[in-house]
N, C-alpha and C. Protein backbone atom coordinates (compact mmCIF):
# COMPACT_ATOMS: atom_id res chain seq x y z
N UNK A 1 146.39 73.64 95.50
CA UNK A 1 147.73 74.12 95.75
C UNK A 1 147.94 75.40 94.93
N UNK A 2 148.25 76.66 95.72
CA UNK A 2 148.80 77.68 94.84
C UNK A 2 149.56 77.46 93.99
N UNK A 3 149.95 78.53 92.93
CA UNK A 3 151.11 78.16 92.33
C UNK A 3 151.56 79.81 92.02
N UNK A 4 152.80 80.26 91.76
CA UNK A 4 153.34 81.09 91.56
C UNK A 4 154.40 81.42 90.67
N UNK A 5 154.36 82.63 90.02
CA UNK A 5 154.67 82.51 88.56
C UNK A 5 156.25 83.15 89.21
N UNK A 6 156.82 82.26 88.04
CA UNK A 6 158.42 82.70 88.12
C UNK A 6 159.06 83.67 87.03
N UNK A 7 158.61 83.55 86.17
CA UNK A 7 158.79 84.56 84.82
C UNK A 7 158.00 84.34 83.55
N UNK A 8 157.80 85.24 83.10
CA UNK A 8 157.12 85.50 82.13
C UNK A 8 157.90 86.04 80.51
N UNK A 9 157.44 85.26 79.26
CA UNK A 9 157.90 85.69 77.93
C UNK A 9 159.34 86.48 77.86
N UNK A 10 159.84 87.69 78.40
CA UNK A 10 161.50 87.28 78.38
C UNK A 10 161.66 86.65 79.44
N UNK A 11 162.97 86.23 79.52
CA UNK A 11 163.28 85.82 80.82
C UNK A 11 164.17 86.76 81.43
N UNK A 12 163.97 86.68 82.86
CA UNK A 12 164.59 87.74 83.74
C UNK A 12 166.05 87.32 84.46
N UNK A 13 166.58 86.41 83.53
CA UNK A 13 167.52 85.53 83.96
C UNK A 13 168.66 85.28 82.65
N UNK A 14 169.83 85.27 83.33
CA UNK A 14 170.58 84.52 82.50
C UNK A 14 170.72 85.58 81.07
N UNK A 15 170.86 85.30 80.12
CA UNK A 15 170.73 86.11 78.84
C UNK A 15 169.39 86.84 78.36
N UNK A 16 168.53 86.95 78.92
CA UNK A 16 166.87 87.19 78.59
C UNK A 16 166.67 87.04 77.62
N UNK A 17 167.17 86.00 77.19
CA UNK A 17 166.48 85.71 75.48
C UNK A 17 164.94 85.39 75.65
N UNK A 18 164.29 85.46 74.68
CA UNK A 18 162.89 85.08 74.93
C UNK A 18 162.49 83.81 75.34
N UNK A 19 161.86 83.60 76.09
CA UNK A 19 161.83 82.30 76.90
C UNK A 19 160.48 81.70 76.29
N UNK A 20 161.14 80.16 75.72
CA UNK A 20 160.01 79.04 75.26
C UNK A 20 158.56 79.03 76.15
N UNK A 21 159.28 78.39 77.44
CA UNK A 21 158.06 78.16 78.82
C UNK A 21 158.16 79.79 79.58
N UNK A 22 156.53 79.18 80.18
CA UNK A 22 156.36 80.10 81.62
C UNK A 22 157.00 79.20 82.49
N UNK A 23 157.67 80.11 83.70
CA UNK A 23 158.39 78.84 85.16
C UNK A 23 157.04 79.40 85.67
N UNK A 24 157.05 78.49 86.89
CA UNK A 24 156.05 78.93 87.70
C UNK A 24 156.58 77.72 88.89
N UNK A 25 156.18 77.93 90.53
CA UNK A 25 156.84 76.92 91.67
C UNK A 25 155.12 76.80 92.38
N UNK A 26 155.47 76.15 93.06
CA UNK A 26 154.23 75.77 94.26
C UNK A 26 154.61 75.89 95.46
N UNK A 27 155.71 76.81 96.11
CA UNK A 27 156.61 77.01 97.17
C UNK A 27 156.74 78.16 96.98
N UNK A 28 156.08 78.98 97.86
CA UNK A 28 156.38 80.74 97.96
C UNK A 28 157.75 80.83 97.97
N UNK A 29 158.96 80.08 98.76
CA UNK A 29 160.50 80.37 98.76
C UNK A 29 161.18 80.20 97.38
N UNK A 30 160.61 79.57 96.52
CA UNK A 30 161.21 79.29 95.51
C UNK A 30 160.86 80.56 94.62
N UNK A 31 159.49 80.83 94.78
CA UNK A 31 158.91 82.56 94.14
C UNK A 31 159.77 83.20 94.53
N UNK A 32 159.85 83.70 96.33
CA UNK A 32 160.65 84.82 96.51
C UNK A 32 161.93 84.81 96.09
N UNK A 33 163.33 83.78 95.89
CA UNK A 33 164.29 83.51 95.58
C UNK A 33 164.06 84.65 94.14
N UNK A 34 163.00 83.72 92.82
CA UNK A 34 163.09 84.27 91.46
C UNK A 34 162.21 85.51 91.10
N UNK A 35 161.85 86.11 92.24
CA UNK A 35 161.36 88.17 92.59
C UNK A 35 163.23 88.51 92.94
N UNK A 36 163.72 87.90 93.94
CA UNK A 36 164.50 88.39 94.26
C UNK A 36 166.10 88.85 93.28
N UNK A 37 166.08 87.48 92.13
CA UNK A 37 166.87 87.47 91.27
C UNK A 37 166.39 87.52 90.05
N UNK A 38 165.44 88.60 89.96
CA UNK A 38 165.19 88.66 88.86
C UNK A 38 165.95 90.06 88.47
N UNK A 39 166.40 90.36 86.52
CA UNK A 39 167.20 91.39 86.30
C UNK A 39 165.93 92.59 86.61
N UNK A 40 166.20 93.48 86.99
CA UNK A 40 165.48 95.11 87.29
C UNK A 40 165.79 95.63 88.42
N UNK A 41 165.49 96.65 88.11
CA UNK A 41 165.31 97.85 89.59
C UNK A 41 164.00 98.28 90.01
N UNK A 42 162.66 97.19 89.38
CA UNK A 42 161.15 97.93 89.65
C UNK A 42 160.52 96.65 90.84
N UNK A 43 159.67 97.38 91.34
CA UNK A 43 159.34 96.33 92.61
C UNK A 43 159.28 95.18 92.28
N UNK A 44 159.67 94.01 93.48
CA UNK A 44 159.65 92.86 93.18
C UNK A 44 158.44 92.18 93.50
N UNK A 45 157.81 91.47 92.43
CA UNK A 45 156.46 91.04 92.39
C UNK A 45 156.39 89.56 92.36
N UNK A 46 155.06 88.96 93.14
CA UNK A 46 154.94 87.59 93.15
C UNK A 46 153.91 87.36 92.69
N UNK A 47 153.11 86.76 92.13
CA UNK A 47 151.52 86.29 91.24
C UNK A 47 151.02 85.15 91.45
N UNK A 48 150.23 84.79 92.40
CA UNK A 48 149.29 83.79 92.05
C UNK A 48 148.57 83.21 90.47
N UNK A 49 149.00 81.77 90.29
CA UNK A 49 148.52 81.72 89.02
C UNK A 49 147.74 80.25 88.81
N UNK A 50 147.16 80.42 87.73
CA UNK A 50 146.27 79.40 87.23
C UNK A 50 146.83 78.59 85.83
N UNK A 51 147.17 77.06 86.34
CA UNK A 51 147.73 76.79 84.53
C UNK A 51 146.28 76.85 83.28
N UNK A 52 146.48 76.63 82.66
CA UNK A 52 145.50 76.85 81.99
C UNK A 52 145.37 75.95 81.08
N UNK A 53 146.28 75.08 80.78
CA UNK A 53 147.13 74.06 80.15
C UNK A 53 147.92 73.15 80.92
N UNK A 54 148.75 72.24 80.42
CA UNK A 54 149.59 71.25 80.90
C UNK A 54 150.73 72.31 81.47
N UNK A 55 151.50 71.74 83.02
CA UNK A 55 152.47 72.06 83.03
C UNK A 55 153.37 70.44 83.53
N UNK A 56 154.59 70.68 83.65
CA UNK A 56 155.25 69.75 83.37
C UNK A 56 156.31 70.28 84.45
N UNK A 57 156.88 69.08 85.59
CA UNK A 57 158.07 69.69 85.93
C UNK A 57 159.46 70.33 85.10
N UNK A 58 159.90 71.32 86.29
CA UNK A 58 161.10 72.57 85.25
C UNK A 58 162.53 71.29 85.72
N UNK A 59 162.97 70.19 84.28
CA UNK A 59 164.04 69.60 84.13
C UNK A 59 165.38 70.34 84.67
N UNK A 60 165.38 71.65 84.30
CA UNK A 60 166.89 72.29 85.37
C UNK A 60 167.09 72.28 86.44
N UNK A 61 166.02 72.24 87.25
CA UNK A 61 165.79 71.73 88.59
C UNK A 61 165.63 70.64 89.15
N UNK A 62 165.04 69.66 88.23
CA UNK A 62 164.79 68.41 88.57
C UNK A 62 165.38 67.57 88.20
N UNK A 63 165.79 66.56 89.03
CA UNK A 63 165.93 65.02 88.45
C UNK A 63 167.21 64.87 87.62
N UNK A 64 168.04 66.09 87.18
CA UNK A 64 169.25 66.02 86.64
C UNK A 64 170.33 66.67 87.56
N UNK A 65 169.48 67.53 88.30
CA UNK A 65 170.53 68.13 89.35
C UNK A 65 170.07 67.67 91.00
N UNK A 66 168.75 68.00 90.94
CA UNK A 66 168.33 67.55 92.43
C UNK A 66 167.16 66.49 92.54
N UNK A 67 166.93 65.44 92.87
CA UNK A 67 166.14 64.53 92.70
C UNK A 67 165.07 64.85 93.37
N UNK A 68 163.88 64.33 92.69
CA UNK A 68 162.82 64.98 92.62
C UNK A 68 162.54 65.80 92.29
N UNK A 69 161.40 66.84 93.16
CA UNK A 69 161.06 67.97 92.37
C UNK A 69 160.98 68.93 93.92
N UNK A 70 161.96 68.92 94.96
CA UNK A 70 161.63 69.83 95.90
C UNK A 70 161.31 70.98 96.08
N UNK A 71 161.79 71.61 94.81
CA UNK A 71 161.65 73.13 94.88
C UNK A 71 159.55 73.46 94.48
N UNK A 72 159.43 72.16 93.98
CA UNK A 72 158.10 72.06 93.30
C UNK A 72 157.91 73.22 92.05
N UNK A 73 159.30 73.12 91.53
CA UNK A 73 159.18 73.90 89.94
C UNK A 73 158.61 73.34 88.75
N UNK A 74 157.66 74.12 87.78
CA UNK A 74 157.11 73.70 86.84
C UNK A 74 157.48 74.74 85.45
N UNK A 75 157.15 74.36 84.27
CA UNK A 75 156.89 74.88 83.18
C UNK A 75 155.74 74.51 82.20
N UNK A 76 155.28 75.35 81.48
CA UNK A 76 154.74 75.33 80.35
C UNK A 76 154.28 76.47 79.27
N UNK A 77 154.02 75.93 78.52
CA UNK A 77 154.15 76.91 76.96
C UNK A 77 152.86 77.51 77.08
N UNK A 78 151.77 77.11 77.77
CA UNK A 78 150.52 77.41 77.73
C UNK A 78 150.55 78.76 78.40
N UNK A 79 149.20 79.78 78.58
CA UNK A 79 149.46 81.25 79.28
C UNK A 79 148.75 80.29 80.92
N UNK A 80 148.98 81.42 81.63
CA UNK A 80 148.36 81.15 82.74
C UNK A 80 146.96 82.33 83.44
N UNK A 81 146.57 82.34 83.87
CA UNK A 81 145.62 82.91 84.63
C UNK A 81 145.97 83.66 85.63
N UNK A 82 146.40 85.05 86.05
CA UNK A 82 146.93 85.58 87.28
C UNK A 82 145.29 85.67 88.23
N UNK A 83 145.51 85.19 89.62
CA UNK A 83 144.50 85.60 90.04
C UNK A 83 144.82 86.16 91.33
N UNK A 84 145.59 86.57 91.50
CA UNK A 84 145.93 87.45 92.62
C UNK A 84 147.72 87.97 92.74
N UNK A 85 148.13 88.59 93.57
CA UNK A 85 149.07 88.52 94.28
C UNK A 85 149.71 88.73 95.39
N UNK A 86 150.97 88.21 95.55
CA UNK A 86 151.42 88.09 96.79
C UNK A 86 151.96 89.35 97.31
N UNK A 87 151.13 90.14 98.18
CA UNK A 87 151.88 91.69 98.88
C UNK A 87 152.70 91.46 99.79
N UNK A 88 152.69 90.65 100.85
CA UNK A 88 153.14 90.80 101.71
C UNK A 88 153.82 89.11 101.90
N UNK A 89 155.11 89.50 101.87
CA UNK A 89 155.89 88.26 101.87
C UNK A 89 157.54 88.43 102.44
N UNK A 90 158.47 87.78 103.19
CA UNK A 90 159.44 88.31 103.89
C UNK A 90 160.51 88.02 102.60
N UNK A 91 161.21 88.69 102.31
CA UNK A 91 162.14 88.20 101.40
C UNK A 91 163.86 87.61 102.47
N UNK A 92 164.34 86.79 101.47
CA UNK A 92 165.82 86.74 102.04
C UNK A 92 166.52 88.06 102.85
N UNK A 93 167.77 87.76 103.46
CA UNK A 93 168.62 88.82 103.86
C UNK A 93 169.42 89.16 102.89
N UNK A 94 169.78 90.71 102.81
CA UNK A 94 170.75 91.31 101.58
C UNK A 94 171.89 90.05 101.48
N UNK A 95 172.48 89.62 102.51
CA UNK A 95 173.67 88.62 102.70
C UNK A 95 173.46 87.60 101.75
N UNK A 96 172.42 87.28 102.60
CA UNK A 96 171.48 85.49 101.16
C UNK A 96 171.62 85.85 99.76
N UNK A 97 171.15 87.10 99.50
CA UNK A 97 171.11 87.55 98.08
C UNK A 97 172.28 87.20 97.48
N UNK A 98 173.01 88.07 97.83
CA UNK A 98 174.15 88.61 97.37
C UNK A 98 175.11 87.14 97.37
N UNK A 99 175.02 86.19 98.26
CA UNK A 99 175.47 85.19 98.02
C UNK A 99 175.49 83.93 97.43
N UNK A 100 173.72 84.27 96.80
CA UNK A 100 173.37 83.45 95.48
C UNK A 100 173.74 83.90 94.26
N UNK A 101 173.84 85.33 93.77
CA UNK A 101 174.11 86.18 93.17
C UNK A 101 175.75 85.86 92.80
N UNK A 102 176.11 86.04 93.73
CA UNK A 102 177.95 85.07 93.76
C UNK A 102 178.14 84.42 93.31
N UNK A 103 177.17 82.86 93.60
CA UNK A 103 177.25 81.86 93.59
C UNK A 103 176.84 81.77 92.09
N UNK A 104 175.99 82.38 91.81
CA UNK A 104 175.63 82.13 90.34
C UNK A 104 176.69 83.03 89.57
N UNK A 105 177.07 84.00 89.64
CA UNK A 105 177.93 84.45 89.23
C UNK A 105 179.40 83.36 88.51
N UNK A 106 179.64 82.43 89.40
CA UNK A 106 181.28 81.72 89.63
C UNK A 106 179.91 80.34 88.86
N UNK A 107 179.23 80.11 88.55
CA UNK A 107 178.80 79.33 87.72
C UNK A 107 179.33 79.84 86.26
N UNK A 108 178.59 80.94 85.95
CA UNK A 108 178.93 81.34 85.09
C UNK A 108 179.63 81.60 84.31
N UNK A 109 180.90 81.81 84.99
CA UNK A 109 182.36 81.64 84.98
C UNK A 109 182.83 81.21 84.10
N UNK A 110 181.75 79.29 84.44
CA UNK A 110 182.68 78.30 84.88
C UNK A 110 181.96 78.02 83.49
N UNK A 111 181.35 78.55 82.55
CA UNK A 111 180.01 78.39 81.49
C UNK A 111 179.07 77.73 82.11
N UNK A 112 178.45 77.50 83.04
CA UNK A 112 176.79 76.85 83.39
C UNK A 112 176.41 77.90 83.57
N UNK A 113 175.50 78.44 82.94
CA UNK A 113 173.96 78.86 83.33
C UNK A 113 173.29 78.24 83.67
N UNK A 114 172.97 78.75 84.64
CA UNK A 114 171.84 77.69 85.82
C UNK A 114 170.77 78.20 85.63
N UNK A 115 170.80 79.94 85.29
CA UNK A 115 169.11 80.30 85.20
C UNK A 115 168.88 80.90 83.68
């Protein structure tokens, strides 16, 4: 099973404080979602990766908010292995964006950080 890296050492989310874990998903949609919302203006990139170490399902996603693990999100502290990446991939519509972007926005609000 591929796996694909979601962020790396800061995080591109939320406050970018330096981030404990690597995320990483096993669902290209869940990649493109966190290319798509990630903070920058430089191309949005997807990475094939290798754990190299233990990973562990990502608890913000799982099992406290949505049962199971559908998104098939993971973490761990360990580095990973890039061995390729993803060029060619369809992203959301500006609309989708912008309406997760919202949506996380009026979280925020509300104090949850979700990412």
């Amino acid at each position: 099973m591929p796996f694909y890296l979601k962020n790396y050492i800061n995080s591109n989310y939320g406050q970018q404080k330096n981030a404990k874990y690597i995320f990483l998903t096993a669902t290209l949609d869940a990649a493109i979602w966190g290319a798509e919302l990630a903070v920058g203006e430089g191309r949005e990139r997807i990475y094939l990766v290798e754990p190299t170490g233990q990973i562990e399902n990502d608890p913000d996603l799982t099992d406290k908010k949505i049962p199971g693990n559908p998104t098939m999100s993971y973490r761990s502290t360990e580095p990973f292995r890039v061995v390729g990446e993803v060029t060619v991939w369809q992203g959301h519509t500006s609309e989708q964006v912008q309406r997760m972007k919202d949506a996380l926005q009026r979280l925020k609000e509300q104090g949850i950080n979700s990412l």
